[in-house]
N, C-alpha and C. Protein backbone atom coordinates (compact mmCIF):
# COMPACT_ATOMS: atom_id res chain seq x y z
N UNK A 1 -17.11 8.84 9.63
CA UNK A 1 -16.49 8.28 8.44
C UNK A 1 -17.55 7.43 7.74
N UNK A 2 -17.71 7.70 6.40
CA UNK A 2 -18.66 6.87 5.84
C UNK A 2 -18.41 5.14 5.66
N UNK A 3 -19.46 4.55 5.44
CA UNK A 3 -18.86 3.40 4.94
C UNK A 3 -18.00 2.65 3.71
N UNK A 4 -18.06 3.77 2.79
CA UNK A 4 -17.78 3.54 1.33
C UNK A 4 -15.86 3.97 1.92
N UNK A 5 -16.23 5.21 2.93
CA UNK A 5 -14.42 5.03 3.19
C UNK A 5 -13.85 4.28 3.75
N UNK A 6 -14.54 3.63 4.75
CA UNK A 6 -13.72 2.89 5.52
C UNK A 6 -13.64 1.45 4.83
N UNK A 7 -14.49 1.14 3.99
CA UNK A 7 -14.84 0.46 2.89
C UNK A 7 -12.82 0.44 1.94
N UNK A 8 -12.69 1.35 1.55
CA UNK A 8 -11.74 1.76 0.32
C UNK A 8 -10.51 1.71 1.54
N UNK A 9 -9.95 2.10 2.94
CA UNK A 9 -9.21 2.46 3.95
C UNK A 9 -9.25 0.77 3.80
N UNK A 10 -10.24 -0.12 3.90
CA UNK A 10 -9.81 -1.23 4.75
C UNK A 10 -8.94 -1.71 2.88
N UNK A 11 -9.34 -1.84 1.89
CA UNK A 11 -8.58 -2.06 0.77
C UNK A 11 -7.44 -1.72 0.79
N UNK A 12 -7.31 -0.81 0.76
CA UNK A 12 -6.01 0.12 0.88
C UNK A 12 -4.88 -0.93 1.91
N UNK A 13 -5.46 -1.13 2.75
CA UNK A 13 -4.59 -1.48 4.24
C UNK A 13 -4.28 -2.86 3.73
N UNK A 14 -5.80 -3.81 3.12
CA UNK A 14 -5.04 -5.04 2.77
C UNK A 14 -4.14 -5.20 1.59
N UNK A 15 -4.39 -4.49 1.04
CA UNK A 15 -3.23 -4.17 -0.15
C UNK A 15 -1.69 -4.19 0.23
N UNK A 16 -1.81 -3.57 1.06
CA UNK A 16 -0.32 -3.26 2.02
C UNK A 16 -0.12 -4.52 2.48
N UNK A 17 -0.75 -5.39 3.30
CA UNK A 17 -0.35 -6.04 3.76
C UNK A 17 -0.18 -7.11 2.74
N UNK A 18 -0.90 -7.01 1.85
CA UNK A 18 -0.09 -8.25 0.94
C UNK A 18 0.93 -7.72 0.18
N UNK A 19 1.33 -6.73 -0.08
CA UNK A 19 3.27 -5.74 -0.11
C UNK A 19 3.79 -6.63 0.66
N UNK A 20 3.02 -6.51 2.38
CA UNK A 20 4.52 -7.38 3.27
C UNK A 20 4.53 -8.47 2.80
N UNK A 21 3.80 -9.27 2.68
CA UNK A 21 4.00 -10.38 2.41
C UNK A 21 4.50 -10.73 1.64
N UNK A 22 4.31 -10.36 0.46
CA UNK A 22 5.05 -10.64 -1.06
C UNK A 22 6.56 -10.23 -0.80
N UNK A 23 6.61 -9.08 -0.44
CA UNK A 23 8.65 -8.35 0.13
C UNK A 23 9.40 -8.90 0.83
N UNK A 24 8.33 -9.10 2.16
CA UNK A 24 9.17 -10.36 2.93
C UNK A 24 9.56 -11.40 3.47
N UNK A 25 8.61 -12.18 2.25
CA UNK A 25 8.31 -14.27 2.75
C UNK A 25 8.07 -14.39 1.57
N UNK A 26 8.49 -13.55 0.01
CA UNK A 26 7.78 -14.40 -0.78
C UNK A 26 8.38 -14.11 -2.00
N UNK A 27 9.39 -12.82 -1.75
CA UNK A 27 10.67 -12.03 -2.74
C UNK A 27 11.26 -13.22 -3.55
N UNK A 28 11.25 -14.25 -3.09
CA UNK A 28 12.63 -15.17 -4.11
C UNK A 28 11.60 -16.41 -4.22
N UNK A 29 10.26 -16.52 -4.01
CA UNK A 29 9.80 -17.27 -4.43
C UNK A 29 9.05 -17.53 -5.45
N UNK A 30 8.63 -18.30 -6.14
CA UNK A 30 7.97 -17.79 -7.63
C UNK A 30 6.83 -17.12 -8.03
N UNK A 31 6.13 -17.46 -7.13
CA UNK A 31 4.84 -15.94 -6.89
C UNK A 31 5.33 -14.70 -6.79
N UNK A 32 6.70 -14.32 -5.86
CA UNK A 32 7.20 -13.09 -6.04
C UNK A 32 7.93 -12.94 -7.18
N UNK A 33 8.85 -13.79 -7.50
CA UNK A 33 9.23 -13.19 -9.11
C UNK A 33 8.69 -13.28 -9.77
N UNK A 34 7.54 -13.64 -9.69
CA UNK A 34 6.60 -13.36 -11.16
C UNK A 34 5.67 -12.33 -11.26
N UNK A 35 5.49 -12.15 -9.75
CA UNK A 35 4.71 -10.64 -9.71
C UNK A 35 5.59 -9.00 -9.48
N UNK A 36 6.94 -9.55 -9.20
CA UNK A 36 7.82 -8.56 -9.57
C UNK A 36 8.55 -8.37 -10.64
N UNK A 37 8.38 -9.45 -11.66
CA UNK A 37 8.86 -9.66 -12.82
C UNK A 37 10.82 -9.44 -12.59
N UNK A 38 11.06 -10.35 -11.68
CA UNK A 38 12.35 -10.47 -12.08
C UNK A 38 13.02 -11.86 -11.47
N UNK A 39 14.64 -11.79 -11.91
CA UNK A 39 15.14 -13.48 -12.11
C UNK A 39 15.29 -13.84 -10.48
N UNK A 40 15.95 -14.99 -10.49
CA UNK A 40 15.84 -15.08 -8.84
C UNK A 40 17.40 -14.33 -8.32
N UNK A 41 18.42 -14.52 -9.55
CA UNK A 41 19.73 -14.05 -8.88
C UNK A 41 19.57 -12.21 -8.47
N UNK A 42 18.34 -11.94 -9.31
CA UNK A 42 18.42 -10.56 -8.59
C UNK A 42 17.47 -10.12 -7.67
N UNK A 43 16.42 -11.22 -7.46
CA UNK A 43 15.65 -11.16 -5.82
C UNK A 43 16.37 -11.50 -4.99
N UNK A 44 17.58 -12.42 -5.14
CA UNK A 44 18.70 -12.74 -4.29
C UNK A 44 19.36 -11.55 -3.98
N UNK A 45 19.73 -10.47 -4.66
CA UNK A 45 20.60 -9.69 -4.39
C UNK A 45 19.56 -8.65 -3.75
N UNK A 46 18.28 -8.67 -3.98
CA UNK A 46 17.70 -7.67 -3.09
C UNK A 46 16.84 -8.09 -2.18
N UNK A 47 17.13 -8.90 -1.91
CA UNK A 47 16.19 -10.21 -0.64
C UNK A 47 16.08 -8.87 0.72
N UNK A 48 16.74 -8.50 1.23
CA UNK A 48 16.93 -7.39 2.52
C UNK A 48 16.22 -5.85 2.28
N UNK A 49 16.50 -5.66 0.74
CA UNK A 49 15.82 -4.51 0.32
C UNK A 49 14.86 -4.50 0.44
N UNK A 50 14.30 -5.72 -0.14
CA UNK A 50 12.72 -5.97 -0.14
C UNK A 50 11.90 -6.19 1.27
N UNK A 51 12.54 -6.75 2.01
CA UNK A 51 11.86 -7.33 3.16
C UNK A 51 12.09 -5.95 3.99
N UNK A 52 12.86 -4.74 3.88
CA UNK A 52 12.46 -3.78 4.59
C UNK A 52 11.48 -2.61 3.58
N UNK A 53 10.97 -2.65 2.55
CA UNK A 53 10.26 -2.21 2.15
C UNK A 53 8.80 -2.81 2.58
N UNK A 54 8.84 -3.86 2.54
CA UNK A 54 7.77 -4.50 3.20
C UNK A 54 7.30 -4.33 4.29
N UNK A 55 8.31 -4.25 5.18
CA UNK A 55 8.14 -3.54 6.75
C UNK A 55 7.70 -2.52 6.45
N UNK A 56 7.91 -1.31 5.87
CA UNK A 56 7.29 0.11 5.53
C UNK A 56 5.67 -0.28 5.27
N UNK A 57 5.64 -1.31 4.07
CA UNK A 57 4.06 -0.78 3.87
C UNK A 57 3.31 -1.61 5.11
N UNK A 58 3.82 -2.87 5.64
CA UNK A 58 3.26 -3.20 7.04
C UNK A 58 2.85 -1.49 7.88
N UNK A 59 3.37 -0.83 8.31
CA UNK A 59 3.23 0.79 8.97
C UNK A 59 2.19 1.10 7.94
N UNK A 60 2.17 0.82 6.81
CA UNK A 60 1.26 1.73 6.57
C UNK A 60 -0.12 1.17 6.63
N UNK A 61 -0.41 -0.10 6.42
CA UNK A 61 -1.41 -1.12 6.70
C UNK A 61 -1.82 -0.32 8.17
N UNK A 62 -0.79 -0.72 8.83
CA UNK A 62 -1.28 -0.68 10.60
C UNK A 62 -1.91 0.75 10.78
N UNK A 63 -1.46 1.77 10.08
CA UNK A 63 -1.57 3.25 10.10
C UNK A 63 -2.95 2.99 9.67
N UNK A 64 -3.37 2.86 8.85
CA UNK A 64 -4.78 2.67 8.12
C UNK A 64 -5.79 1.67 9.05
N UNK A 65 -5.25 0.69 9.49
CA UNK A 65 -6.12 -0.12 10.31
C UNK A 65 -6.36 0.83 11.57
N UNK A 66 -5.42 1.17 12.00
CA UNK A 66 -5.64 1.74 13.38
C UNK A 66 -6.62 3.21 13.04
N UNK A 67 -7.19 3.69 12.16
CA UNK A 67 -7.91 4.62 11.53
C UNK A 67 -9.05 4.41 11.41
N UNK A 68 -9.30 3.27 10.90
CA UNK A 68 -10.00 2.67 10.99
C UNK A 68 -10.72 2.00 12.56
N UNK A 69 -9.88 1.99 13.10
CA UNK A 69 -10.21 1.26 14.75
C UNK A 69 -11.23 2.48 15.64
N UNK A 70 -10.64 3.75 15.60
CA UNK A 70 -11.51 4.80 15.66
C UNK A 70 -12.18 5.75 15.18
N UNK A 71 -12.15 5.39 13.78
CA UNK A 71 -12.99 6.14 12.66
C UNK A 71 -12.35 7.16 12.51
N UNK A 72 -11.04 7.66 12.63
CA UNK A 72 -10.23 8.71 12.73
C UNK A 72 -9.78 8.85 11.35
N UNK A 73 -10.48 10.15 11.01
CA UNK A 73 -10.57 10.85 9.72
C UNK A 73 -9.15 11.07 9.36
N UNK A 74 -8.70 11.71 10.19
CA UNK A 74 -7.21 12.72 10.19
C UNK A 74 -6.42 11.77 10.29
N UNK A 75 -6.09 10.53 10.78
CA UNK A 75 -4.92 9.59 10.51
C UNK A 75 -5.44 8.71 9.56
N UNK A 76 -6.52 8.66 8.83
CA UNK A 76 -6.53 7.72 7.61
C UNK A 76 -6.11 8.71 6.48
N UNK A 77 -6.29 9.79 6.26
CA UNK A 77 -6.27 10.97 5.64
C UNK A 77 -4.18 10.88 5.62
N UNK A 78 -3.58 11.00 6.30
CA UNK A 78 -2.35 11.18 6.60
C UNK A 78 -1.80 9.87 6.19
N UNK A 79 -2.44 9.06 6.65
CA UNK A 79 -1.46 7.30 5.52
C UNK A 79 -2.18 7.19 4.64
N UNK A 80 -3.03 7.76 3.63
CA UNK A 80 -3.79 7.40 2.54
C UNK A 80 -2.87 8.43 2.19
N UNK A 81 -2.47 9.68 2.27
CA UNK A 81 -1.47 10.70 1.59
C UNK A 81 0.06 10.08 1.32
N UNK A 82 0.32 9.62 2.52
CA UNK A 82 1.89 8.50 2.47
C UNK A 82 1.85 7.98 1.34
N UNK A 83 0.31 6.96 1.44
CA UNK A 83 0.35 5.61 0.04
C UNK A 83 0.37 6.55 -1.29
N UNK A 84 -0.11 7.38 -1.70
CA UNK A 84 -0.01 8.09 -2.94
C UNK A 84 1.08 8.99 -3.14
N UNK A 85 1.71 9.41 -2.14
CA UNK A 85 2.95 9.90 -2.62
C UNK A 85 4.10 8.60 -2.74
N UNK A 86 4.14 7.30 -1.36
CA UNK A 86 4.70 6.46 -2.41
C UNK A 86 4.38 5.76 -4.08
N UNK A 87 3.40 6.05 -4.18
CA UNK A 87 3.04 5.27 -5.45
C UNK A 87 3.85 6.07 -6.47
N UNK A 88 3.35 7.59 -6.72
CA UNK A 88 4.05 8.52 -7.09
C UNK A 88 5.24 8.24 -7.33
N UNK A 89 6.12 8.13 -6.18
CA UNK A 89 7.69 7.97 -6.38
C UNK A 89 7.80 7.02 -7.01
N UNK A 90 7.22 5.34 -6.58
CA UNK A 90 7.49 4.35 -6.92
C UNK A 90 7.23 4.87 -8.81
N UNK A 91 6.17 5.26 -9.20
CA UNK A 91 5.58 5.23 -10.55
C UNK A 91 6.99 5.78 -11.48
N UNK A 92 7.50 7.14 -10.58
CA UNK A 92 8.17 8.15 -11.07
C UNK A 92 9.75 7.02 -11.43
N UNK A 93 10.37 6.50 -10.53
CA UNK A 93 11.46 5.72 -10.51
C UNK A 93 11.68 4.44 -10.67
N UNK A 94 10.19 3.79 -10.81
CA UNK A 94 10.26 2.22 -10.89
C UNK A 94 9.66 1.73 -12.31
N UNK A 95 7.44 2.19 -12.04
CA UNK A 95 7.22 1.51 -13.22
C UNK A 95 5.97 2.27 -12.71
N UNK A 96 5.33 2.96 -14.01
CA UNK A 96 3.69 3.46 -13.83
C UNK A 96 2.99 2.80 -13.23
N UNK A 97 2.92 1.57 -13.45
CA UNK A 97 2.16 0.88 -13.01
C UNK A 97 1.63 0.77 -11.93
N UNK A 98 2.59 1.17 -10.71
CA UNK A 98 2.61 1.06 -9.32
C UNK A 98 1.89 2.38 -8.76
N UNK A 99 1.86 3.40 -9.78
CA UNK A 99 0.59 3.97 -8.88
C UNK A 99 -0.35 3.73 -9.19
N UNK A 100 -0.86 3.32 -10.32
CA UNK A 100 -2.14 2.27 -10.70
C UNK A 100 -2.86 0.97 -9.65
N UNK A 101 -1.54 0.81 -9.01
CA UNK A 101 -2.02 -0.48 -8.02
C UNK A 101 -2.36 0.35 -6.52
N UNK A 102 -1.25 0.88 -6.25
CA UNK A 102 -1.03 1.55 -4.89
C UNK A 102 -1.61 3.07 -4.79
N UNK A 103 -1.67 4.23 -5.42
CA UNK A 103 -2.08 5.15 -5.62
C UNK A 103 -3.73 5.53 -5.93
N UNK A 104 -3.81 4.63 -6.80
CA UNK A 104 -5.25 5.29 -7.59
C UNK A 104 -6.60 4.88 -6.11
N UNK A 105 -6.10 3.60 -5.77
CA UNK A 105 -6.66 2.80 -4.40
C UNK A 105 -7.12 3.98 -3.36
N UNK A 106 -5.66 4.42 -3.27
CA UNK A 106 -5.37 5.50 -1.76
C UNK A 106 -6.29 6.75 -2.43
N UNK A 107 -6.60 7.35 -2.90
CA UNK A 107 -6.86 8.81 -3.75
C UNK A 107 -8.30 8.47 -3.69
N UNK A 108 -9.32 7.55 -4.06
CA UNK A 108 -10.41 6.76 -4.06
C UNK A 108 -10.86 6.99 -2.44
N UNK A 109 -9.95 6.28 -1.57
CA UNK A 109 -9.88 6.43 -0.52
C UNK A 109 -10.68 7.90 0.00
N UNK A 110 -9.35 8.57 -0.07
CA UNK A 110 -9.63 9.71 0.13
C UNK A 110 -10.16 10.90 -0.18
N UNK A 111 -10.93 10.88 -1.55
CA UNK A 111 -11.84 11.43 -1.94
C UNK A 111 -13.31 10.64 -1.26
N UNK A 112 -13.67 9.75 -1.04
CA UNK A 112 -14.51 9.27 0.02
C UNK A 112 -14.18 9.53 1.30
N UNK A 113 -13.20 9.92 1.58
CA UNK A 113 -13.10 10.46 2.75
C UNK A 113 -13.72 11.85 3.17
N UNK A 114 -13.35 12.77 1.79
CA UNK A 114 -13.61 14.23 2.01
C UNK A 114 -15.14 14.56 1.13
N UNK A 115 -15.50 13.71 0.36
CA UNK A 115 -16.44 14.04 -0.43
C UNK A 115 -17.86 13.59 -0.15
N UNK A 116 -17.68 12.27 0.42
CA UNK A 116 -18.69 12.04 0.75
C UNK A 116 -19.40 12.00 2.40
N UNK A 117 -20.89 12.63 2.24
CA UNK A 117 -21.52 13.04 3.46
C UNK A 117 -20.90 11.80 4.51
N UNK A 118 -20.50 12.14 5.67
CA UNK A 118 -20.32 11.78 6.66
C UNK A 118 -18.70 11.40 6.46
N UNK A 119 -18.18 11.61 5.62
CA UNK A 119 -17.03 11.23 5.49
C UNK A 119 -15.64 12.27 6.13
């Protein structure tokens, strides 16, 4: 695995992990509604939603770290595919934007994965 991927894999992963964080310690606080752009009575109402979405991209962090742990092409390859098809959905049903943050990252990723020598 080159360095430029594992480089973009370790981005990717901290990205995620600041998802958990923001979803599930930080949803109703004002850093999270302001980076989710919404009021608090309706981070209130999705306080549980969020904090298990958060758990998801935690898996996907760990998926990517642990890929990273043995340079394992084929499971960074397989949660870098996860993160861009969530972005996708998210983009498709939420807000473009979100594969801009989460997607374009993962795809980067993984074109350094497959494109470049040693990758």
């Amino acid at each position: 695995m080159s360095v430029l991927a594992m480089l973009l894999i370790a981005v990717v992963a901290l990205l995620h992990l600041g998802f958990l964080v923001l979803e599930m310690f930080l949803w109703t606080r004002p850093v999270g509604l302001k980076v989710f752009r919404q009021s608090r009575e309706k981070a209130e109402q999705s306080r549980v939603l969020a904090a298990n979405q958060g758990l998801y991209n935690g898996f996907l962090a760990a998926g990517l770290i642990w890929s990273l742990g043995g340079a394992r092409t084929d499971v960074a390859a397989f949660f870098l595919v996860c993160v861009v098809v969530a972005g996708a959905y998210g983009a498709a049903t939420v807000n473009r934007r979100i594969f801009l943050i989460q997607g374009v990252p993962a795809l980067l990723a993984l074109a350094a994965l497959r494109l470049v020598p040693g990758g």
